[in-house]
Protein backbone atom coordinates (compact mmCIF):
# COMPACT_ATOMS: atom_id res chain seq x y z
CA UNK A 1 112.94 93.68 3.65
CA UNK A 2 115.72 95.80 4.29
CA UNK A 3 117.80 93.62 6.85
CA UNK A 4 118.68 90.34 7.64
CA UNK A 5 116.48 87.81 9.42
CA UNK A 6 117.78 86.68 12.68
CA UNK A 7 117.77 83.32 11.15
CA UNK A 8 116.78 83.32 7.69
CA UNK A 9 115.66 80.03 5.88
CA UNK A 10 115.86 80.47 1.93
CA UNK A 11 116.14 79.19 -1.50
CA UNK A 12 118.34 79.35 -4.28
CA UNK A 13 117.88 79.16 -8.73
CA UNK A 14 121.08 77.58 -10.12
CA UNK A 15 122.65 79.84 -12.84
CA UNK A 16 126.07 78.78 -13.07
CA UNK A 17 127.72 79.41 -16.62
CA UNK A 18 131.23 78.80 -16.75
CA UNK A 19 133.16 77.79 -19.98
CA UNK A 20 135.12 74.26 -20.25
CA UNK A 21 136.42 72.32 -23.24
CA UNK A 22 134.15 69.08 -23.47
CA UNK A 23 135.02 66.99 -26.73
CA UNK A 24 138.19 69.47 -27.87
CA UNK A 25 135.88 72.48 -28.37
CA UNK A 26 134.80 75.22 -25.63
CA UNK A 27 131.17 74.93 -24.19
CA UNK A 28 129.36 77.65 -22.49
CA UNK A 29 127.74 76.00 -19.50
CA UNK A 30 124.22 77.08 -19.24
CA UNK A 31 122.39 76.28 -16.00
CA UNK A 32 119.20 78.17 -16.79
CA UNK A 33 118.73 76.45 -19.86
CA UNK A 34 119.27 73.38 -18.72
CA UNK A 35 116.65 73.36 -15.62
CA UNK A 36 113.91 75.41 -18.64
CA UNK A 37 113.68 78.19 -15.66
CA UNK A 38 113.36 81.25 -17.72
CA UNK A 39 110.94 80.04 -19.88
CA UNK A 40 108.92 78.89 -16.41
CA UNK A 41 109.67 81.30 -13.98
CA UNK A 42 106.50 82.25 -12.57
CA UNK A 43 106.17 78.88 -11.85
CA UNK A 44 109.18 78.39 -9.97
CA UNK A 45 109.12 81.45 -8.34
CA UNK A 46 105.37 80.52 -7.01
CA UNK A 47 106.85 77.18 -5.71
CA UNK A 48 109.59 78.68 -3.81
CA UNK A 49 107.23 80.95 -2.43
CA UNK A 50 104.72 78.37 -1.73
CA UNK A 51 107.25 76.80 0.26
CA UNK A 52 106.79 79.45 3.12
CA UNK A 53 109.82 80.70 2.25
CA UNK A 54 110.71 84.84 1.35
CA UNK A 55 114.67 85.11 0.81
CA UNK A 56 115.57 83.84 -2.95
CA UNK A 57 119.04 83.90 -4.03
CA UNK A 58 118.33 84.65 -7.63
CA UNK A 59 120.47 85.92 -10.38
CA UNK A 60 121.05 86.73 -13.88
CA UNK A 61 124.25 85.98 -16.09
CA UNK A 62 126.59 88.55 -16.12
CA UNK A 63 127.35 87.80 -19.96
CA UNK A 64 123.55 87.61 -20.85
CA UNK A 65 123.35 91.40 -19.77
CA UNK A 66 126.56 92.39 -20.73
CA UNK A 67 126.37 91.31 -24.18
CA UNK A 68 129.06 93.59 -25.04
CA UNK A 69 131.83 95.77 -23.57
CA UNK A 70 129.70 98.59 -21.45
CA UNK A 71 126.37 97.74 -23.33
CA UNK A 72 124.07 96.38 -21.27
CA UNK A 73 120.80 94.43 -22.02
CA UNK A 74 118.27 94.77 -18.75
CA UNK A 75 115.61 92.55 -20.07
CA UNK A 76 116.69 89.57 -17.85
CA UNK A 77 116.99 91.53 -14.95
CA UNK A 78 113.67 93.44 -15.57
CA UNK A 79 111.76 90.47 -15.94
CA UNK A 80 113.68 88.49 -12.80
CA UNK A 81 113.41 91.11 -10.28
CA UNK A 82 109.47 91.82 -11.20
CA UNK A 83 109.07 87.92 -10.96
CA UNK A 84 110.16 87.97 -7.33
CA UNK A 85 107.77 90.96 -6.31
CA UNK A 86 105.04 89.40 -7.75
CA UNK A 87 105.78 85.99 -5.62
CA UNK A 88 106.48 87.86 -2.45
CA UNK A 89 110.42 86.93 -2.67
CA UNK A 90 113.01 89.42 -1.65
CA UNK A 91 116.00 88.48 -4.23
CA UNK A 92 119.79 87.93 -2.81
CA UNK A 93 121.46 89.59 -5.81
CA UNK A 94 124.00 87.46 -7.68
CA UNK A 95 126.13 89.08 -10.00
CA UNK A 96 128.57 87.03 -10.56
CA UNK A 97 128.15 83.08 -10.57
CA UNK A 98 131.19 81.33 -12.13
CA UNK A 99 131.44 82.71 -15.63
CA UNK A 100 132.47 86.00 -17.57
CA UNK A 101 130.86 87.71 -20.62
CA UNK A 102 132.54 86.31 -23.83
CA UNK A 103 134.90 89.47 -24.32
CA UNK A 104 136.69 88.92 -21.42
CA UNK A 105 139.45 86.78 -20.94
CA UNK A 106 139.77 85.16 -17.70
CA UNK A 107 139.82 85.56 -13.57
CA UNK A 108 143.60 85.46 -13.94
CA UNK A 109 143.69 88.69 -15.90
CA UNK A 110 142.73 92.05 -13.62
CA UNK A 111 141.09 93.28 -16.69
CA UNK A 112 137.89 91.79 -15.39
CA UNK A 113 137.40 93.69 -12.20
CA UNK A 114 137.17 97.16 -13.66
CA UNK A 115 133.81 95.65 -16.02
CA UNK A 116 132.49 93.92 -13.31
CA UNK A 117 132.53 97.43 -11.05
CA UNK A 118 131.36 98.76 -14.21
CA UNK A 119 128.85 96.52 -14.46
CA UNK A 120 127.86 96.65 -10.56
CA UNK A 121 127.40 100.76 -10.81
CA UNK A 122 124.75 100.04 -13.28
CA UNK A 123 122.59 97.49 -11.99
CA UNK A 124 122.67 100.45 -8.78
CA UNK A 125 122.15 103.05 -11.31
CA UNK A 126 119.07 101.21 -13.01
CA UNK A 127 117.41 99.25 -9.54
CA UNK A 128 116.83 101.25 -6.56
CA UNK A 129 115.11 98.55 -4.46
CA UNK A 130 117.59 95.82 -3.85
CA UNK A 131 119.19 95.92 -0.25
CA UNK A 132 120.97 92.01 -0.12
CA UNK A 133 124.10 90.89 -2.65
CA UNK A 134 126.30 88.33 -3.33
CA UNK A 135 128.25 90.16 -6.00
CA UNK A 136 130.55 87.35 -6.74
CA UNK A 137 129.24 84.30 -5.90
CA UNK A 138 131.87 81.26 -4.54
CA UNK A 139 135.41 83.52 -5.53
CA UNK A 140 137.40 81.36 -4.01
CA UNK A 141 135.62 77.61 -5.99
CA UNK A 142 135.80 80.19 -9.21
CA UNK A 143 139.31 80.78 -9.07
CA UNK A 144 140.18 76.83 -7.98
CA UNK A 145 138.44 75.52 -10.69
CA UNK A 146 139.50 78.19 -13.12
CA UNK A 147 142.94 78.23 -11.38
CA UNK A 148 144.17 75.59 -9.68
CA UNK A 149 142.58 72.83 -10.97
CA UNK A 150 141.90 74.15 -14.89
CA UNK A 151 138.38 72.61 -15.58
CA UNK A 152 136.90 76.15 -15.90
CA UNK A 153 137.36 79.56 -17.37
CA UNK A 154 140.73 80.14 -17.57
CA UNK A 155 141.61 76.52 -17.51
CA UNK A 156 144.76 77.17 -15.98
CA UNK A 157 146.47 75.21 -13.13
CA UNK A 158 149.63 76.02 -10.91
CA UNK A 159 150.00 77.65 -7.44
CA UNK A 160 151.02 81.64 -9.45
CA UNK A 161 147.81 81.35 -11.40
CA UNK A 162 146.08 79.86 -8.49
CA UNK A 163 146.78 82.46 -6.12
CA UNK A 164 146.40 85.25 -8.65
CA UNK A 165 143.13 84.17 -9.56
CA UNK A 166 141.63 84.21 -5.66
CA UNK A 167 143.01 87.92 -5.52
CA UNK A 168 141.35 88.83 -8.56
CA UNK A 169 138.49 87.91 -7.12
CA UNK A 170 138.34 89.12 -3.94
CA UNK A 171 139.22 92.78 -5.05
CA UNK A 172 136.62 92.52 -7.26
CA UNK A 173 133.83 91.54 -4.66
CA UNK A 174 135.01 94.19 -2.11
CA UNK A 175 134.92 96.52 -4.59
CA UNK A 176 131.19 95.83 -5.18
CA UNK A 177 130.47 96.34 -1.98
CA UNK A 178 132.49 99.23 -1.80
CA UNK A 179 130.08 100.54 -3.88
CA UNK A 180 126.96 98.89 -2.66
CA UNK A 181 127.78 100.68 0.57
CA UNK A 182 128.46 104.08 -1.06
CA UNK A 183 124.83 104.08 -2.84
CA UNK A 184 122.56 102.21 0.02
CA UNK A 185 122.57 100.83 2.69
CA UNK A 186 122.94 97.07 1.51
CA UNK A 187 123.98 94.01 2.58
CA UNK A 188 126.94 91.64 1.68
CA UNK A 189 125.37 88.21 1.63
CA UNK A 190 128.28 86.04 1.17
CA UNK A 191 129.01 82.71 -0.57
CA UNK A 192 131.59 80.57 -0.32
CA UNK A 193 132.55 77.04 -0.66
CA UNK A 194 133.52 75.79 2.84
CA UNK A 195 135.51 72.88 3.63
CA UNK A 196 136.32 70.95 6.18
CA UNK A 197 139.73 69.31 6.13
CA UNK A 198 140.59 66.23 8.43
CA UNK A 199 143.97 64.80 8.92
CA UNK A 200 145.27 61.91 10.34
CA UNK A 201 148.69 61.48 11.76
CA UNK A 202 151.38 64.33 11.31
CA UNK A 203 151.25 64.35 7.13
CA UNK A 204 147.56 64.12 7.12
CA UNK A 205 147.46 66.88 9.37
CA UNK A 206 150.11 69.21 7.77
CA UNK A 207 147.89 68.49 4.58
CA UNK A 208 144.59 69.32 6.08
CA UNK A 209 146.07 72.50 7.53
CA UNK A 210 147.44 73.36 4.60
CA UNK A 211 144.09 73.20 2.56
CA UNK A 212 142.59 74.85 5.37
CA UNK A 213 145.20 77.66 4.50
CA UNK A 214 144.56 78.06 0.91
CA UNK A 215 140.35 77.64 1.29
CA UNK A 216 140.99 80.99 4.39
CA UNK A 217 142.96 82.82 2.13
CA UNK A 218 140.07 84.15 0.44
CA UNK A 219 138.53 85.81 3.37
CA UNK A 220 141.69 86.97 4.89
CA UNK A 221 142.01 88.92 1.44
CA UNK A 222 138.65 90.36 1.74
CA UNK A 223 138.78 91.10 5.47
CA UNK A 224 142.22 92.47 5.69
CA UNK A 225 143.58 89.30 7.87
CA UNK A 226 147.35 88.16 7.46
CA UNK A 227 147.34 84.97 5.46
CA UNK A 228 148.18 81.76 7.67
CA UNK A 229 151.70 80.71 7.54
CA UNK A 230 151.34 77.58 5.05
CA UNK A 231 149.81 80.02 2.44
CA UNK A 232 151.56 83.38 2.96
CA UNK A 233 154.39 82.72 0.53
CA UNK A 234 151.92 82.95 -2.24
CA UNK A 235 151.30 86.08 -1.79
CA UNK A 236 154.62 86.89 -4.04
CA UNK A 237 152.56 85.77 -7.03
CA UNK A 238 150.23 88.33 -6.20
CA UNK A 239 150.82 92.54 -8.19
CA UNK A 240 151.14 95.36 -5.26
CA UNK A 241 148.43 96.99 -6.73
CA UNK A 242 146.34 94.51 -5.83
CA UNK A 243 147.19 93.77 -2.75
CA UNK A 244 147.46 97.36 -1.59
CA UNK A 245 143.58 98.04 -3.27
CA UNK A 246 142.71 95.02 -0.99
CA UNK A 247 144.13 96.51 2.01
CA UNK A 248 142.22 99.88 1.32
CA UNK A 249 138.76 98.25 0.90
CA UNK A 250 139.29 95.07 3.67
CA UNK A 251 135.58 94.76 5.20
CA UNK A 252 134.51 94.80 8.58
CA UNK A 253 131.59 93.51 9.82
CA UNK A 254 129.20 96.00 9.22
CA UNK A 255 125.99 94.64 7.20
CA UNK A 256 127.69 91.27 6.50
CA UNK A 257 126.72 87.82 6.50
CA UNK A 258 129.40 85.48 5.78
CA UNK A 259 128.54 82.26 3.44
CA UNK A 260 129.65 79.22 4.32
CA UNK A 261 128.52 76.42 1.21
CA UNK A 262 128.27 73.20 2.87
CA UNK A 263 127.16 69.79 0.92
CA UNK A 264 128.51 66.21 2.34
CA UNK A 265 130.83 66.57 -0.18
CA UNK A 266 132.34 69.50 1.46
CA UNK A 267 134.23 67.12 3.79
CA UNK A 268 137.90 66.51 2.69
CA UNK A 269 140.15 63.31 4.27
CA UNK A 270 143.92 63.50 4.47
CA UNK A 271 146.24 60.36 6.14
CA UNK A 272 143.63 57.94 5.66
CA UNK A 273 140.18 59.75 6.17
CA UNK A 274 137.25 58.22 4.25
CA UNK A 275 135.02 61.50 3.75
CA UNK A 276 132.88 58.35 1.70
CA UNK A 277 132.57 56.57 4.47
CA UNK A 278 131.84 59.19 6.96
CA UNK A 279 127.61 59.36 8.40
CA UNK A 280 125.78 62.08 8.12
CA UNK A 281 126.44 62.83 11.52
CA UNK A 282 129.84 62.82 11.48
CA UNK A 283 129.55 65.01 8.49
CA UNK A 284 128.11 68.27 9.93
CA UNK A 285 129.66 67.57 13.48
CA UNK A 286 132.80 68.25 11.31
CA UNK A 287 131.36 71.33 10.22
CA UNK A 288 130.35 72.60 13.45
CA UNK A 289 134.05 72.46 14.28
CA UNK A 290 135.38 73.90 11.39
CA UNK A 291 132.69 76.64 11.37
CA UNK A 292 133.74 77.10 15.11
CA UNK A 293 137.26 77.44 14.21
CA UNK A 294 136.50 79.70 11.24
CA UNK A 295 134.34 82.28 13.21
CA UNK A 296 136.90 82.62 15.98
CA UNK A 297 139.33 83.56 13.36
CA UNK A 298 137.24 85.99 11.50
CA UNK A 299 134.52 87.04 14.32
CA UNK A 300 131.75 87.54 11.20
CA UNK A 301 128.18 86.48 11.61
CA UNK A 302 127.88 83.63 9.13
CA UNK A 303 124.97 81.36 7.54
CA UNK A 304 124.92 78.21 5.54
CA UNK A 305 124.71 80.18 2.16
CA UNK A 306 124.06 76.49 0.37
CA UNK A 307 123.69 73.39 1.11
CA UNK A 308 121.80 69.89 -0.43
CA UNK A 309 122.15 66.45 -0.82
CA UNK A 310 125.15 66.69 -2.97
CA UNK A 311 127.08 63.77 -2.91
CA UNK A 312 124.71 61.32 -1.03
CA UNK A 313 121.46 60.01 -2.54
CA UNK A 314 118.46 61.79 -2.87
CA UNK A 315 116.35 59.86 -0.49
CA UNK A 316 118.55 61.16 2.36
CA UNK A 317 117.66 64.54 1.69
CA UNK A 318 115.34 65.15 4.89
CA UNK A 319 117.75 63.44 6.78
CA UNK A 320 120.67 65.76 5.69
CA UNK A 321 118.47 68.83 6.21
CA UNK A 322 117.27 67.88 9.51
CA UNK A 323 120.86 66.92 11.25
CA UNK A 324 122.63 69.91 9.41
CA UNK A 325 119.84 72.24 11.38
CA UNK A 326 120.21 71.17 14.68
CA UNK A 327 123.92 71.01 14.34
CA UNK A 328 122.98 74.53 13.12
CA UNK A 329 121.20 75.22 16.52
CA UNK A 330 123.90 73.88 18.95
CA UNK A 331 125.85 76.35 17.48
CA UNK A 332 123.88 78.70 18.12
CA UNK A 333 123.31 77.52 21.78
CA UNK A 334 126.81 77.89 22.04
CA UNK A 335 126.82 81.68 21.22
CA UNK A 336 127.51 81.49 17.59
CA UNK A 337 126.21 84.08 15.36
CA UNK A 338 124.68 81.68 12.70
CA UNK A 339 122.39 83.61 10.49
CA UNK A 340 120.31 80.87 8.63
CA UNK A 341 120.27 78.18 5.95
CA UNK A 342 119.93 78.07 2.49
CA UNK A 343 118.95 75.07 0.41
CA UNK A 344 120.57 75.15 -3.24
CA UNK A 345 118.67 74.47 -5.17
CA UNK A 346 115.15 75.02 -5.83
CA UNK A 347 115.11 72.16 -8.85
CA UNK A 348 117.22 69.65 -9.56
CA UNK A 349 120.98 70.62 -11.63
CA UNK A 350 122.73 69.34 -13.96
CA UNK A 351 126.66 68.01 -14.24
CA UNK A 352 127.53 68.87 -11.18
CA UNK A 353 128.16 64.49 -11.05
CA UNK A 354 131.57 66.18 -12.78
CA UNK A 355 131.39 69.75 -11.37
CA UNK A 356 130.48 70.85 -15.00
CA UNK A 357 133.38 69.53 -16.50
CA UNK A 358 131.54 67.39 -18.85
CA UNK A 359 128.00 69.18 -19.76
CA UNK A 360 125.90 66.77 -21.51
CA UNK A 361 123.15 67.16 -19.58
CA UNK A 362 122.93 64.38 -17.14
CA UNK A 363 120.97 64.97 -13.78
CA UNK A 364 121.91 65.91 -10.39
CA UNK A 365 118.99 65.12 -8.12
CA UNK A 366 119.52 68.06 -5.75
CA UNK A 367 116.55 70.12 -5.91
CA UNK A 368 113.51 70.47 -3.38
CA UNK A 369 111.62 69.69 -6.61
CA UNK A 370 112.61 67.49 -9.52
CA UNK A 371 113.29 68.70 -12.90
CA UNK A 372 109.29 68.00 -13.76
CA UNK A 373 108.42 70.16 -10.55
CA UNK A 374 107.32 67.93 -8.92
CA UNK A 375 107.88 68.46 -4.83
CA UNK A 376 110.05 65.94 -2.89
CA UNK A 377 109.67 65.17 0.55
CA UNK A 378 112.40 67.43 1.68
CA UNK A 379 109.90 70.36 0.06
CA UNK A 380 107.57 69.26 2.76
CA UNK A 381 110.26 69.31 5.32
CA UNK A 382 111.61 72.73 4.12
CA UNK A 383 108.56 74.00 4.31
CA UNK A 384 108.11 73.18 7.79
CA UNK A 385 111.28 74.50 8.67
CA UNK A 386 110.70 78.27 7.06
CA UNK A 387 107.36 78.23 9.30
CA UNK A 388 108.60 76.96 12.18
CA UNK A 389 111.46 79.87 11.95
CA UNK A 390 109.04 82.24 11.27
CA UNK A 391 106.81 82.11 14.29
């Protein structure tokens, strides 16, 4: 596959790793060892694929190949990307998902970005076949929870570091696809958390707007859009070099999907809005507007990069999935370019209860199967879906 579907229906593996302090002593989150995927990958590959389904956003931590500065172990990579040509998947490359190799420092230090391009003209260099990335995966969640809210990475928190952090970031996805353009012609597949904010009253909606500000500014970095006004200020935290390297690489639309990551606990309540007590309904009809608002900003074709259960039960899974698509459709009846859904993830994760703040292991019952493989309902459902898309 060397485009895009029209509307594509995939899968994603969970391979977050960021670092946290849990007890008084850094832990290196490890997703993939948690969920025992490496060690049964053929398996899970075979169920994704049984599934109906032939998009897989799949990737490999950056610090497991990297294992130290410029030497590169492939074995990982090797074995992933022959996994998903035996199955019959065509892999969404993800470079970057949440955490750094151990030699470097933070997202708040620029240092980064030139061993992640590093790192990106490699994995070119050494795999020819690959058309569809997601070089960094969720920059904008990365640099708030790194940043803003100091759970992760960095573990830093005030509006300077904040801000710093998201430009980081976004230079150092355009400048993978920069390069991904330069060598083929690839696709950016993009990720990103996506809110929606809903205000009450004039604070509430000052406060919603002003999230709404701060969530944008990471696509009006990588698209070359002036910041809205409740955000723009921050831009004085941000080095000129930065911000003139964004300018020179802003992206158009060419060969992009945009991500939008939508869960029912992507729905934020300011001046008395109860996101908790909100239906499921009432959930994704709030994404449909925001989504709306978002795409006559920006003017990108755009997909639900991820989405789950996360945040109601796990029972309501087909009923999540089902409402979210034909929200999905009207959209589309309404001339909106949505590009497809993405269910995330394949099994079930772990501490995400605590967005990985405190690893010890404890179950989040997201996945289309359970952490035994074992197919839920919603597998069924999916399954249905990626055929019914299909024909």
């Amino acid at each position: 596959m060397d485009g895009f579907p029209s509307f594509a229906v995939a899968v994603g593996e969970e391979a977050s790793d960021p670092v946290v302090v849990h007890d008084g002593t850094l832990v290196r989150v490890d997703e993939l060892a948690a969920s025992r995927h490496l060690e049964r990958q053929a398996g899970d590959l075979g169920d994704v694929a049984g599934l109906g389904v032939d998009l897989f956003r799949y990737g490999m931590p950056w610090r497991l190949t990297e294992v130290a500065a410029g030497e590169y172990d492939w074995r990982l990579w090797d074995q992933a990307l022959a996994a998903c040509e035996v199955a019959g998947l065509t892999p969404i490359v993800d470079l970057l998902h949440f955490g750094l190799p151990d030699h470097l420092g933070g997202f708040c230090d620029a240092r980064f970005i030139d061993a992640f391009c590093a790192y990106v003209d490699a994995f070119l260099a050494r795999y020819r076949h690959p058309m569809l990335f997601t070089p960094v995966n969720e920059p904008g969640i990365t640099a708030t929870m790194s940043a803003r809210f100091g759970i992760w990475n960095d573990r830093r928190a005030s509006e300077a570091d904040h801000v710093t952090a998201i430009a980081n970031l976004a230079l150092a996805n355009v400048e993978a696809v920069a390069r991904i353009r330069a060598d083929r012609d690839g696709w950016w597949i993009g990720s990103e958390g996506f809110g929606t904010h809903l205000g009450v009253g004039e604070v509430g909606e000052r406060r919603a707007a002003a999230e709404r500000a701060l969530d944008w500014l990471i696509w009006d970095l990588q698209l070359g859009h002036e910041p809205l006004p409740e955000i723009h200020h921050a831009l004085d935290h941000v080095d000129p070099v930065v911000l003139r390297r964004l300018d020179a690489l802003a992206t158009g639309d060419h060969r992009v999907v945009a991500g939008h990551d939508f869960y029912p606990v992507s729905v934020g309540g300011f001046g008395g809005v109860d996101p908790g007590a909100m239906s499921v309904a009432e959930r994704v009809s709030a994404y449909r507007t925001e989504a709306t608002d978002w795409h006559r900003r920006y003017g990108l074709d755009f997909w639900v990069a991820e989405t789950s259960n996360l945040g109601l039960a796990v029972d309501e899974q087909p009923a999540w999935l089902s409402a979210l698509v034909a929200e999905l459709d009207a959209m589309v009846d309404d001339g909106l370019p949505v590009r497809g859904i993405c269910w995330y993830s394949r099994g079930d994760q772990f501490d995400w209860q605590t967005a990985l703040a405190v690893p010890v292991g404890a179950v989040t019952e997201v996945g289309l199967f359970d952490d035994a493989r074992r197919a839920r309902p919603s597998a069924a459902a999916f399954a249905a879906l990626a055929a019914d898309r299909r024909g």
